[in-house]
Structure formats: structure tokens, C-alpha cells
Protein backbone atom coordinates (compact mmCIF):
# COMPACT_ATOMS: atom_id res chain seq x y z
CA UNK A 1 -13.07 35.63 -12.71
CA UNK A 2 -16.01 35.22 -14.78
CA UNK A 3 -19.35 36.45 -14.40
CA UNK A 4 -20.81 33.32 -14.40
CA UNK A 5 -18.21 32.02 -12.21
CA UNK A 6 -19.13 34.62 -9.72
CA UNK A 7 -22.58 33.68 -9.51
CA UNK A 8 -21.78 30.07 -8.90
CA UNK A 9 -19.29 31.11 -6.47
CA UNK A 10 -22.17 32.95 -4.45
CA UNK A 11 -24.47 30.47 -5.22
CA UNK A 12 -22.58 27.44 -3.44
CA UNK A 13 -21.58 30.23 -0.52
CA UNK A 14 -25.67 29.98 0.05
CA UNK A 15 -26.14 26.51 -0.67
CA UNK A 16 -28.88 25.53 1.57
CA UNK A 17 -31.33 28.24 0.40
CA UNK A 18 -30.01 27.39 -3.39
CA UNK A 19 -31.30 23.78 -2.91
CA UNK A 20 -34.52 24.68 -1.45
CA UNK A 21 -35.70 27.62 -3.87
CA UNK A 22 -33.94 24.79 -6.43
CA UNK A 23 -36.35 22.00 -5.31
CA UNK A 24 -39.26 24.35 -5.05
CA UNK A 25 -38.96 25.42 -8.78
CA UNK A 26 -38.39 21.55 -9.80
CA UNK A 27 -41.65 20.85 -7.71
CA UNK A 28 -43.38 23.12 -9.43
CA UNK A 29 -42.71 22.20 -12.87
CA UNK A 30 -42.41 18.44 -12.03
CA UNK A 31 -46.02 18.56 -11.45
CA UNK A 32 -46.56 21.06 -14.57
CA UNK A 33 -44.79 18.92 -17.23
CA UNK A 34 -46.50 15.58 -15.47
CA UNK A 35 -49.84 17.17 -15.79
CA UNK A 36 -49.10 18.17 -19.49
CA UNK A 37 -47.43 14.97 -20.26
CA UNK A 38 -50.14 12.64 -18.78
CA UNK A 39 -52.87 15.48 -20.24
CA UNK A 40 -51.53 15.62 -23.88
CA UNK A 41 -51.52 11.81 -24.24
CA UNK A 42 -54.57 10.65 -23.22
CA UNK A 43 -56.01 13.29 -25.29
CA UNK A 44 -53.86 11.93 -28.28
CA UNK A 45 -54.43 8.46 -27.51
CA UNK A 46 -58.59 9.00 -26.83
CA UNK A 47 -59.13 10.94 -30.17
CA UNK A 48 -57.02 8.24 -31.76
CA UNK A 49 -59.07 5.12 -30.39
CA UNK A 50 -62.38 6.54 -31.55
CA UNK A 51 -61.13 7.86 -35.56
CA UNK A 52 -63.99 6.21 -37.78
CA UNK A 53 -65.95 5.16 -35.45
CA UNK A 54 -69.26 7.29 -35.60
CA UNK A 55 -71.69 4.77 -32.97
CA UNK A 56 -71.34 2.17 -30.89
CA UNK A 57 -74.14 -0.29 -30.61
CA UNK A 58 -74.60 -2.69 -27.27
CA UNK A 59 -77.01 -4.00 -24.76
CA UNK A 60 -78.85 -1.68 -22.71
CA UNK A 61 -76.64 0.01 -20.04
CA UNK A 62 -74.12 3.18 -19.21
CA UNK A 63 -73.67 4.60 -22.63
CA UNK A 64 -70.01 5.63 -21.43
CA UNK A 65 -69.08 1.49 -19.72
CA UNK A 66 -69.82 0.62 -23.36
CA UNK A 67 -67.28 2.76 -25.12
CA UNK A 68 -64.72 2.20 -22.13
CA UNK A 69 -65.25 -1.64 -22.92
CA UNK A 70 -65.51 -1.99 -26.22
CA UNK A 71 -63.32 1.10 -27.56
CA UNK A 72 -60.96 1.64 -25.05
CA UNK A 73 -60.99 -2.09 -23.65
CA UNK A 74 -61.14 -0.63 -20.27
CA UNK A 75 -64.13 -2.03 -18.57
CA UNK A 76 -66.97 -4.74 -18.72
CA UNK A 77 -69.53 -4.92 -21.46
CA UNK A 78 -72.80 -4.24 -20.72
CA UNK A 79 -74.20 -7.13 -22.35
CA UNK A 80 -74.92 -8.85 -25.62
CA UNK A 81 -76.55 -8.41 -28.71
CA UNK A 82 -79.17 -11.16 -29.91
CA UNK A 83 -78.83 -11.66 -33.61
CA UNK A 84 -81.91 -10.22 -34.35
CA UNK A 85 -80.83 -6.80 -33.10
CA UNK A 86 -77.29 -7.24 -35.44
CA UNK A 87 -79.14 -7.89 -38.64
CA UNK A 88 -81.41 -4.40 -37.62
CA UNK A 89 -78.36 -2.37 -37.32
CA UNK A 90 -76.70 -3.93 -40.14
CA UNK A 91 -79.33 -4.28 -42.62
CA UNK A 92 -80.30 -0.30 -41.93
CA UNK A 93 -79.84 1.53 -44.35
CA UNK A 94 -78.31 4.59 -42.85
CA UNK A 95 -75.29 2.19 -41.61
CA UNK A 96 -72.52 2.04 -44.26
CA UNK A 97 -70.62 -0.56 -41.99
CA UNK A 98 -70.98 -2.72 -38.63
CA UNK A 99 -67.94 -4.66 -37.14
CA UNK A 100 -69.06 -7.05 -34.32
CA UNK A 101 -67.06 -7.52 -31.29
CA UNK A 102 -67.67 -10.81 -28.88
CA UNK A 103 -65.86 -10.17 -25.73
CA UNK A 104 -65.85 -11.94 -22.59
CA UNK A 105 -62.27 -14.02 -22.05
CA UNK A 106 -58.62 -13.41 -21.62
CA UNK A 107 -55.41 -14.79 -20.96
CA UNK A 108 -52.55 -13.32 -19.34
CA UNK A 109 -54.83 -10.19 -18.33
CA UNK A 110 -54.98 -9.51 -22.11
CA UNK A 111 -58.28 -9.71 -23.82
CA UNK A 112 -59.29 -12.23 -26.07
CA UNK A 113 -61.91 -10.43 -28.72
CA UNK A 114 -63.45 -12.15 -31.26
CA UNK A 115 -63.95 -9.66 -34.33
CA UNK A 116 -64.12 -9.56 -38.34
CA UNK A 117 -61.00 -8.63 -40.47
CA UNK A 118 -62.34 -5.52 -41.17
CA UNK A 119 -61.93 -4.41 -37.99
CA UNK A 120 -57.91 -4.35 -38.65
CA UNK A 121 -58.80 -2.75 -42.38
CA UNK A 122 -60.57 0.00 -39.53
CA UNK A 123 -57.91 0.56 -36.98
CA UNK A 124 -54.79 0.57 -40.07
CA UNK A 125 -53.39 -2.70 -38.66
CA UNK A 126 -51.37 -4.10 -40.45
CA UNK A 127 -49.54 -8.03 -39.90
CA UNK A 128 -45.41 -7.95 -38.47
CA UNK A 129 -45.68 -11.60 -38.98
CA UNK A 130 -48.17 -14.69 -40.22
CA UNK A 131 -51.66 -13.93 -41.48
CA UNK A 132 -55.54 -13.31 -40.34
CA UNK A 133 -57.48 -15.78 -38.89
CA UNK A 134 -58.97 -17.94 -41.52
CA UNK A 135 -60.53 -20.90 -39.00
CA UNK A 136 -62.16 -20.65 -35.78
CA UNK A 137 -59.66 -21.06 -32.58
CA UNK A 138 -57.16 -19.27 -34.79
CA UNK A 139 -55.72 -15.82 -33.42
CA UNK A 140 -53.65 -12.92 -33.69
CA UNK A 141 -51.72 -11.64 -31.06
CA UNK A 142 -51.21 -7.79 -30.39
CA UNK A 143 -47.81 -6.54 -30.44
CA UNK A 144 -47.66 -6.00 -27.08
CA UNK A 145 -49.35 -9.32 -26.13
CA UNK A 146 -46.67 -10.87 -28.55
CA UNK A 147 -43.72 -8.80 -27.22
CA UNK A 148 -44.77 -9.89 -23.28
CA UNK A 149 -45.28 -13.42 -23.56
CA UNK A 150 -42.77 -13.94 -25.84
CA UNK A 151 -45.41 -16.59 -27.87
CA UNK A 152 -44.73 -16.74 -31.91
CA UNK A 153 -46.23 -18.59 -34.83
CA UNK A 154 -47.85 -21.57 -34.34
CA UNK A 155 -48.08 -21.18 -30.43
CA UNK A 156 -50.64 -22.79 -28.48
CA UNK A 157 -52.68 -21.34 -25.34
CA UNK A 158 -56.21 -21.62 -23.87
CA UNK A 159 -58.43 -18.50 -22.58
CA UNK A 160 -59.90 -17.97 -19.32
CA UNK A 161 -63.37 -17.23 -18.80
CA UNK A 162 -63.73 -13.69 -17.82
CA UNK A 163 -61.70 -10.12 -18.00
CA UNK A 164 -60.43 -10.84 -14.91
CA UNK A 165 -59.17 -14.26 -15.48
CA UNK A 166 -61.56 -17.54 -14.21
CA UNK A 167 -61.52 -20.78 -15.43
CA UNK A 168 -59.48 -21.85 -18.15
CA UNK A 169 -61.07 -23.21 -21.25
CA UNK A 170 -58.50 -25.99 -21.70
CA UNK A 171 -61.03 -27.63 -23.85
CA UNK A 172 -60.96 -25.14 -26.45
CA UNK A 173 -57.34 -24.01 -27.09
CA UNK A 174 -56.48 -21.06 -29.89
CA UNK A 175 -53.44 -21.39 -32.74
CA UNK A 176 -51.30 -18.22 -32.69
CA UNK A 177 -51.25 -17.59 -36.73
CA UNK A 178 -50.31 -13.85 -37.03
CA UNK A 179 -48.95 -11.48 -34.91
CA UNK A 180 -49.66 -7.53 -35.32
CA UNK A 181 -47.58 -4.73 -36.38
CA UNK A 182 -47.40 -2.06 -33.19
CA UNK A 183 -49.66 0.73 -33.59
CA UNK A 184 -49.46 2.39 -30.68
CA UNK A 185 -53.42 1.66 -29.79
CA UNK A 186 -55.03 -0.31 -27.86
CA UNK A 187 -55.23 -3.22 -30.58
CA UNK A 188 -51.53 -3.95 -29.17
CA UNK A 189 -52.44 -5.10 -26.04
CA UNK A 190 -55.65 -7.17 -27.85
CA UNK A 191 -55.56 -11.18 -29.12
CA UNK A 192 -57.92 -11.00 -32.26
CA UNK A 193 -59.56 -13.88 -33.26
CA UNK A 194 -62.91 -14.72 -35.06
CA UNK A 195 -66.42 -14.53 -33.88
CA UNK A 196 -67.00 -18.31 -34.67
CA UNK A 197 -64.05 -18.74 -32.23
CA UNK A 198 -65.68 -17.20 -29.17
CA UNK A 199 -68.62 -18.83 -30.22
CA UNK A 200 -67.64 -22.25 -30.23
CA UNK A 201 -66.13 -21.84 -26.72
CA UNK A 202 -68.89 -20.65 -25.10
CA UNK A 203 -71.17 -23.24 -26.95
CA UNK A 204 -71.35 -25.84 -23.84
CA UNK A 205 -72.69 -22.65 -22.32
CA UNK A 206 -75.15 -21.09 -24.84
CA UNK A 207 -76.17 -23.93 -27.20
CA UNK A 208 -77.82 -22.13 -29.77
CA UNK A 209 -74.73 -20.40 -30.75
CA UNK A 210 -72.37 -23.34 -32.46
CA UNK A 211 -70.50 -24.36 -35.86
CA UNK A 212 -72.20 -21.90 -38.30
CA UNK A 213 -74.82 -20.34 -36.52
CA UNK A 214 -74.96 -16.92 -35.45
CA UNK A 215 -74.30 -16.38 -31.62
CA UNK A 216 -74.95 -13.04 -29.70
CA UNK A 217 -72.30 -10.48 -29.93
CA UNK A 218 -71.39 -7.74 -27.44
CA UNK A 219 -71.29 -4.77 -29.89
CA UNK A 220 -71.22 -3.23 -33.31
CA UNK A 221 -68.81 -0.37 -34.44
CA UNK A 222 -70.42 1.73 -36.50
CA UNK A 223 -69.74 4.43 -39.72
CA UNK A 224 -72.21 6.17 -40.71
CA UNK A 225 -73.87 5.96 -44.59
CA UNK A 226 -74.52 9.80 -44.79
CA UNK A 227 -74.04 12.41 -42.52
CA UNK A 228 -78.14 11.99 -41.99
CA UNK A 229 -77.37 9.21 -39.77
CA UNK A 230 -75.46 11.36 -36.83
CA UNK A 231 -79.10 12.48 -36.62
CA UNK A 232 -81.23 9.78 -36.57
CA UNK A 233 -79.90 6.93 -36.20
CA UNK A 234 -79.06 6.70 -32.75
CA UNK A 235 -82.41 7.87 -31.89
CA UNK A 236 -83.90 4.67 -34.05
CA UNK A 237 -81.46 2.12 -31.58
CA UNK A 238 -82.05 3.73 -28.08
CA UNK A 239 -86.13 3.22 -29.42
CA UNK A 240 -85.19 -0.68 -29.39
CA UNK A 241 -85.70 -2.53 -25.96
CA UNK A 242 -82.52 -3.95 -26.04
CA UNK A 243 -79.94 -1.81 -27.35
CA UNK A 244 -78.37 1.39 -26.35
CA UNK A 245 -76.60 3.82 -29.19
CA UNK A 246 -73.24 5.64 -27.41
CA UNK A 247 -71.48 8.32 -29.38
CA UNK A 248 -67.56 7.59 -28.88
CA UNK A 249 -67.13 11.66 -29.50
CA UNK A 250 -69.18 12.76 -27.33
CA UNK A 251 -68.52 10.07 -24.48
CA UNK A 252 -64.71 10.88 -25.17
CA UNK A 253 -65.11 13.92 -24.15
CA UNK A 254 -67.57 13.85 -21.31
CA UNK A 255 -64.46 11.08 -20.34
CA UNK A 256 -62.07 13.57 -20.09
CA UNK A 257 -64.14 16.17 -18.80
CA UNK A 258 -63.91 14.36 -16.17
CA UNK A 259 -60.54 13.59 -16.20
CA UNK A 260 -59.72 17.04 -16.48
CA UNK A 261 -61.15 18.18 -13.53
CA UNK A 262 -58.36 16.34 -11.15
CA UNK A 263 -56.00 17.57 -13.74
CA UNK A 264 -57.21 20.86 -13.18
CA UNK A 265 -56.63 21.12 -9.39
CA UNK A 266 -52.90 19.51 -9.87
CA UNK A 267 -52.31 22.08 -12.67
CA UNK A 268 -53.51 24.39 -9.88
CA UNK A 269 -50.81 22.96 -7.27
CA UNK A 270 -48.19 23.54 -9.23
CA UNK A 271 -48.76 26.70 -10.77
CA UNK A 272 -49.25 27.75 -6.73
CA UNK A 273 -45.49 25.89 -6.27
CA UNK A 274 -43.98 27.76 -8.69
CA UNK A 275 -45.58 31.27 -7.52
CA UNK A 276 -43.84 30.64 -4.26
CA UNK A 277 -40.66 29.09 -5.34
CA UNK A 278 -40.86 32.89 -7.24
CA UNK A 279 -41.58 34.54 -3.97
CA UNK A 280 -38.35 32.73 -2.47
CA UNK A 281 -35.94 33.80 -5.22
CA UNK A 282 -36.85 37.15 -4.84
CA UNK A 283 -36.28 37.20 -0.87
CA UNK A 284 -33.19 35.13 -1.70
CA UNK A 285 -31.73 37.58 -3.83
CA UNK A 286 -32.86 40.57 -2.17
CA UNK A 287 -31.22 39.13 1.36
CA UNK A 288 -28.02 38.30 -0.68
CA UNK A 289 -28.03 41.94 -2.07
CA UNK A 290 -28.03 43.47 1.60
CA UNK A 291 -25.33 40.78 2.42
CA UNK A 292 -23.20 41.58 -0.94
CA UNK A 293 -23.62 45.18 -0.18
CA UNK A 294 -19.99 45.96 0.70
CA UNK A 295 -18.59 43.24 -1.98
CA UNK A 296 -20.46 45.14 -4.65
CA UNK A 297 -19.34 48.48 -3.82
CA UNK A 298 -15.51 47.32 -3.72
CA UNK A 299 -16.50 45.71 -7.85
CA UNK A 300 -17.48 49.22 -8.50
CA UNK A 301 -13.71 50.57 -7.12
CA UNK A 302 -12.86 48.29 -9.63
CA UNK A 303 -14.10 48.95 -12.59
CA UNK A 304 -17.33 47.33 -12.67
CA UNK A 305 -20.23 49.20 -14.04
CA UNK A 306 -23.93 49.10 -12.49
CA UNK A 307 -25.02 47.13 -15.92
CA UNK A 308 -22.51 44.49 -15.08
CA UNK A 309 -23.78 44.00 -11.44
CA UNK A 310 -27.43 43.89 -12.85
CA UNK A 311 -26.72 41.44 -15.07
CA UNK A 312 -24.78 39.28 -12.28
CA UNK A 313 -27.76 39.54 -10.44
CA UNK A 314 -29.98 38.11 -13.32
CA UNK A 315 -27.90 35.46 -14.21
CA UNK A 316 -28.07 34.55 -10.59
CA UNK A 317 -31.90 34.10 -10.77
CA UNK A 318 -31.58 32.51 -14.26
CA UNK A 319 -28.88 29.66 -12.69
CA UNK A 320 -31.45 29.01 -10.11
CA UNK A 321 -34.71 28.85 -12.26
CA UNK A 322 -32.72 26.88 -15.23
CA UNK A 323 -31.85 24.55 -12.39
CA UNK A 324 -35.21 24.07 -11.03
CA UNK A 325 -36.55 23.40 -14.88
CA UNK A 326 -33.78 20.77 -15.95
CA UNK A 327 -34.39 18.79 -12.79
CA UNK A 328 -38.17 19.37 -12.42
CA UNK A 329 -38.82 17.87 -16.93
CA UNK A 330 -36.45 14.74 -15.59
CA UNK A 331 -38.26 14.43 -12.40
CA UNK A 332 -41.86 14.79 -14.33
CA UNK A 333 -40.43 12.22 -16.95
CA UNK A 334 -39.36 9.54 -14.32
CA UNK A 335 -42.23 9.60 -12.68
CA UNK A 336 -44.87 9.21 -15.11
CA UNK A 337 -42.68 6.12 -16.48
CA UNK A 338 -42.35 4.87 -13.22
CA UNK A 339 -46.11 4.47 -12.63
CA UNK A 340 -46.24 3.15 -16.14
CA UNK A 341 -44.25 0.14 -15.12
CA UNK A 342 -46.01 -0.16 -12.06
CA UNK A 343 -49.08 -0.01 -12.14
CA UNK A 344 -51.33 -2.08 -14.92
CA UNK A 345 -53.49 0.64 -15.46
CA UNK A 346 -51.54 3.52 -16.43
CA UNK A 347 -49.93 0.50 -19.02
CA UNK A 348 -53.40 0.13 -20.57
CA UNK A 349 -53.85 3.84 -21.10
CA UNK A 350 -50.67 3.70 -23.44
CA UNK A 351 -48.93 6.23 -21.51
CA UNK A 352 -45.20 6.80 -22.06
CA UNK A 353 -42.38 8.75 -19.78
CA UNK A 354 -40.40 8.99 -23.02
CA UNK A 355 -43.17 11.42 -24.76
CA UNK A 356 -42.39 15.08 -25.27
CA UNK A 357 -45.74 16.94 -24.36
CA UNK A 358 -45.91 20.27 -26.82
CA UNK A 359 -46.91 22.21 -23.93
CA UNK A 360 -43.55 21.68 -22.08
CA UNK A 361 -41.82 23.78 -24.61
CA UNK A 362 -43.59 27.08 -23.38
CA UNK A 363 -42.64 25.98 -20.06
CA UNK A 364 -38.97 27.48 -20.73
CA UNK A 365 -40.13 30.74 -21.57
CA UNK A 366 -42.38 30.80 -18.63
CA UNK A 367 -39.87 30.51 -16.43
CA UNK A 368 -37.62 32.38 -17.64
CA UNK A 369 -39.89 35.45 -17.65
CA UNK A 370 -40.31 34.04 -13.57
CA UNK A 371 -37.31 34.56 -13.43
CA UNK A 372 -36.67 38.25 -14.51
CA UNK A 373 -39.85 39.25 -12.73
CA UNK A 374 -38.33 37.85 -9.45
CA UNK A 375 -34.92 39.55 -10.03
CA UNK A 376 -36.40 42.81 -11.31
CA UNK A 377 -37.17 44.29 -7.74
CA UNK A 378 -33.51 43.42 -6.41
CA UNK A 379 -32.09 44.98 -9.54
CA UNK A 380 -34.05 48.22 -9.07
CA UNK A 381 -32.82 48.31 -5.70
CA UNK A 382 -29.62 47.97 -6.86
CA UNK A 383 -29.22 50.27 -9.25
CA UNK A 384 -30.95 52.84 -6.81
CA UNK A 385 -27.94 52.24 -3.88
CA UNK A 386 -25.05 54.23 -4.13
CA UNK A 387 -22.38 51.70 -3.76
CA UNK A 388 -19.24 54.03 -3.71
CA UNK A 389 -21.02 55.67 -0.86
CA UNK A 390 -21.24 52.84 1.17
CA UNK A 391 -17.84 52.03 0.77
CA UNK A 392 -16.99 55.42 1.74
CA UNK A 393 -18.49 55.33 5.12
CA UNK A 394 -16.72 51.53 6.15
């Protein structure tokens, strides 16, 4: 019989204490690799969302709502800008370039922005199918928006008033003339048409903003001219009544500071799980060593040497741990994609249980190294105890 086939053998002989220190260890690093999966990706997908953007300008408010709303697309604005304000920020010259964004509508729980076409030129977008926007009530659907509702070129559908989806504007329906390549941002989940657009269907509403004239916008992206700028020009805007400067860096990470901190305490709970799943393999094996006693002593008789029984006893451990890890990286996988498909939310984030976080790969070693450690006292033991002795005095 086979070494390995030996430790199975005494594996399944103790198979209710196998399955729990099992499930323990998956526990353990279910949580782990969720808490490094979820972690790595948000981290990936915030530093992505806010590349060349240097300031975001809007109406006076929470400095962090704006960038959730107008970055991340995450929350309500905090208000609009009066044209006045736009031509200050865009005539200054420390600004090398200001895209407007007009939010405010949506349809299917996707939001409806009116932009420029630089903004795509900004964010790499590039077109799967059709073109830009050349008209107002002309729009480009995000790949994901395209993908969901299954619309193509030359598809009609009207907006709702609101992020959250209120009356529709019937009166004012939009021409689906281009749909976006996937780019894994939140531009996929986004229906891009032109300011004018959002202007004209608010116009019943806000008179002053119709057919050529400037309406109000909810905020400017900015780059900055020189590097001057990071300096002063967000002081300059948060001087004006009206506007508020936000920082997508700095809010980013204040964002997932605080995100971090529950991530923190779960990366807590399961480093605590896998201490004790440790704790069990060691009794496990230790009890099994005081049980094998008399089985071990008669291997000796035959031929085996301590080595060989230490090694036995190590592969044990290693079946058990290995085990634990292969069902705990499944079990962390599943479960993020599960609340992915469940829950809206986590499918705005742009999280994915079929990402490989980078810090699951020193996972392995970790546990193997658990592993050792928890068979290393056993093993001492066992190459302390005279076996033939004990055989002697049965």
C-alpha cells in the first residue's frame, strides 16, 4: 500500500473530525480569498475610474457624494452648475480641459448622462457598433446597457425622470445610434448622449435652457494645465459660492479607507478561523498518534523507518489543509459571484467571481507552512516514542 493511500485510509477511518477540521480550514480561507478578491477589485476598479481625472467641479455639497455620483455613478448629484460658473472653470487658465456631465434620468435603472465626445476620447472608449451622437435625443448605449436590454441600432426608448426611475418622458424619446465597446468601467453600464439632449428634455421644466442655449450642468471633469493647478486651483473654486472642488484621489482613498475598515475586521475573522482550524489539526493528529500507537510500532517490525512515519504524518496534515484550500478558493469564488447576480449593487461596483486576486497565490504557501507547524509537534513526539518498545510490552 501506498503512503498516500495510507493516509487516506486513516483519514476516512476518522471521517467526522476530517470534515470538520476540513470545513474549518475552507472557512477560513473562504473568507480570506473573498476579502482579497472583493479587496483587490475595488481597488483596481477605483484607481481605474478616476485615471486623468485631476478635479471634479459641482454644486456646493459632500465633496465625496460628488465623486460617487459623477465618477463612480453611485449616488445623487449634489446639484447643478449655472453657466456662469462653467465658463469660470473653463475659461481658467490653469484648466487644460473640462468635460460637462448633465445627469438626472434613467431608464431601466441605467443612467442616462448627457456628456461631450471627449469624454469617451478620456475614458479610451472606443464604438463596437454605430457612431457618436451627432443630434440631440441621439445616444449611445454602454455595453452592458446594450448586452441587458438586448436594444441595437436604431432602437427607440424614452427616459424616466430621476436615478431611481419616475415619470417617463414619453415626449422626448432618444435614437440608439452607437453602442460601446466593453471596457470594463463604469461607462458600460452608462447611456451617453449629448448635453443639448438632456437639455431639451428638461426644457418644459427649466425654460431658459432650450435649442442652443446653454443649460446648467451637474459637473465638470477636470485635467489640470500644469502641475501648479493641484495647488491652487481647487482653492480658487471652493472660494466661489456655488461650487465645491473634490479631488477624485484623495476622495478615492478616504472611500476605501473606509471600506477597508469592515474589510479589516473580516480579514480578522478569518485569519482567527484558520488559527483554530490549526489548533484542531494538531489535536487531531496528536489523538490519532496515541490511537495509531500500536499500528505504528508493528510498520516499524516491518521495515518502516521513523522518516517514513514522519512523513505519513505530514502528508496527513497536508491532505487535510490542501482540502480545506481547494474547497475554501471555490467556496470564496461562488460566493462573491453569487452576490454579484443578486444584488444590484455589488453589479455596479464591477465585481467579478471569475477574478483571480494576486493575493490568493500566497495563500498556498501560507497554508502549507500551517500545515507543517501543526504537524511538527506530533512528529516530534513521534520520533521521541520508542515504537518497538511498545510493541514489546502488548
Amino acid at each position: 500500500m501506498s503512503l498516500a493511500r495510507l493516509c487516506l485510509a486513516y483519514l476516512r477511518l476518522r471521517l467526522g473530525t476530517t470534515l470538520l477540521n476540513v470545513t474549518l480550514i475552507a472557512t477560513g480561507v473562504a473568507i480570506l480569498a473573498s476579502i482579497l478578491l472583493v479587496g483587490s477589485q475595488l481597488r483596481d476598479r477605483v484607481q481605474r475610474e478616476i485615471r486623468g481625472i485631476d478635479l471634479v467641479v459641482g454644486a456646493k455639497g459632500s465633496p465625496l457624494q460628488l465623486i460617487l455620483s459623477t465618477v463612480f455613478h453611485l449616488d445623487v448629484p449634489t446639484g447643478n452648475v449655472s453657466t456662469a460658473e462653467v465658463a469660470f472653470v473653463r475659461n481658467h487658465p490653469l484648466v487644460a480641459r473640462a468635460i460637462a456631465l448633465a445627469i438626472g434620468d434613467s431608464a431601466w435603472g441605467y443612467r442616462i448622462v448627457g456628456t461631450e465626445p471627449e469624454l469617451l476620447e478620456e475614458r479610451g472608449v472606443s464604438l463596437a457598433a454605430g457612431r457618436l451622437w451627432q443630434a440631440p435625443m441621439e445616444a449611445v448605449l454602454g455595453a452592458e446597457v446594450a448586452r441587458s436590454t438586448g436594444l441595437g441600432i436604431g432602437a427607440r426608448f424614452v427616459g424616466s425622470h430621476g436615478l431611481g426611475g419616475g415619470f417617463a418622458h414619453t415626449e422626448h424619446p432618444y435614437l440608439v445610434v452607437g453602442v460601446a465597446a466593453r471596457t470594463g468601467t463604469v461607462t458600460d453600464r452608462l447611456i451617453l448622449t449629448s448635453l443639448e439632449s438632456v437639455w431639451r428634455v428638461h426644457a418644459p421644466r427649466t425654460p431658459a435652457a432650450y435649442e442652443g442655449q446653454q443649460g446648467e450642468v451637474t459637473a465638470l471633469l477636470v485635467r489640470y494645465r500644469t502641475p501648479l493647478a493641484a495647488v491652487q486651483l481647487p482653492r480658487l473654486v471652493n472660494a466661489r459660492p456655488s461650487l465645491i472642488a473634490a479631488v477624485p484621489a484623495f476622495e478615492a482613498a478616504r472611500l476605501l479607507s473606509i471600506v477597508g475598515l469592515g474589510l479589516e475586521v473580516l480579514r480578522f475573522l478569518g485569519a482567527l478561523l484558520l488559527a483554530i482550524a490549526a489548533l484542531a489539526v494538531l489535536v487531531a493528529l496528536t489523538n490519532a498518534l496515541s490511537e495509531r500507537r500500536a499500528d505504528l510500532a508493528l510498520m516499524r517490525t516491518l521495515g518502516a523507518t521513523r522518516g517514513l512515519l514522519i512523513r505519513a504524518l505530514l502528508l496527513e496534515a497536508m491532505l487535510l489543509t490542501t482540502s480545506g484550500l481547494a474547497l475554501g478558493l471555490v467556496l470564496a469564488h461562488l460566493s462573491v459571484e453569487l452576490l454579484v447576480r443578486m444584488l444590484p449593487e455589488a453589479r455596479v461596483s464591477g465585481l467579478s467571481g471569475l477574478a483571480v486576486a494576486s493575493g490568493e497565490i500566497w495563500l498556498v504557501p501560507a497554508l502549507l507552512l500551517l500545515a507543517i507547524a501543526a504537524a511538527a509537534i506530533p512528529a516530534v513526539r513521534l520520533y521521541r516514542t520508542n515504537l518497538l518498545r511498545i510493541l514489546a510490552q502488548r
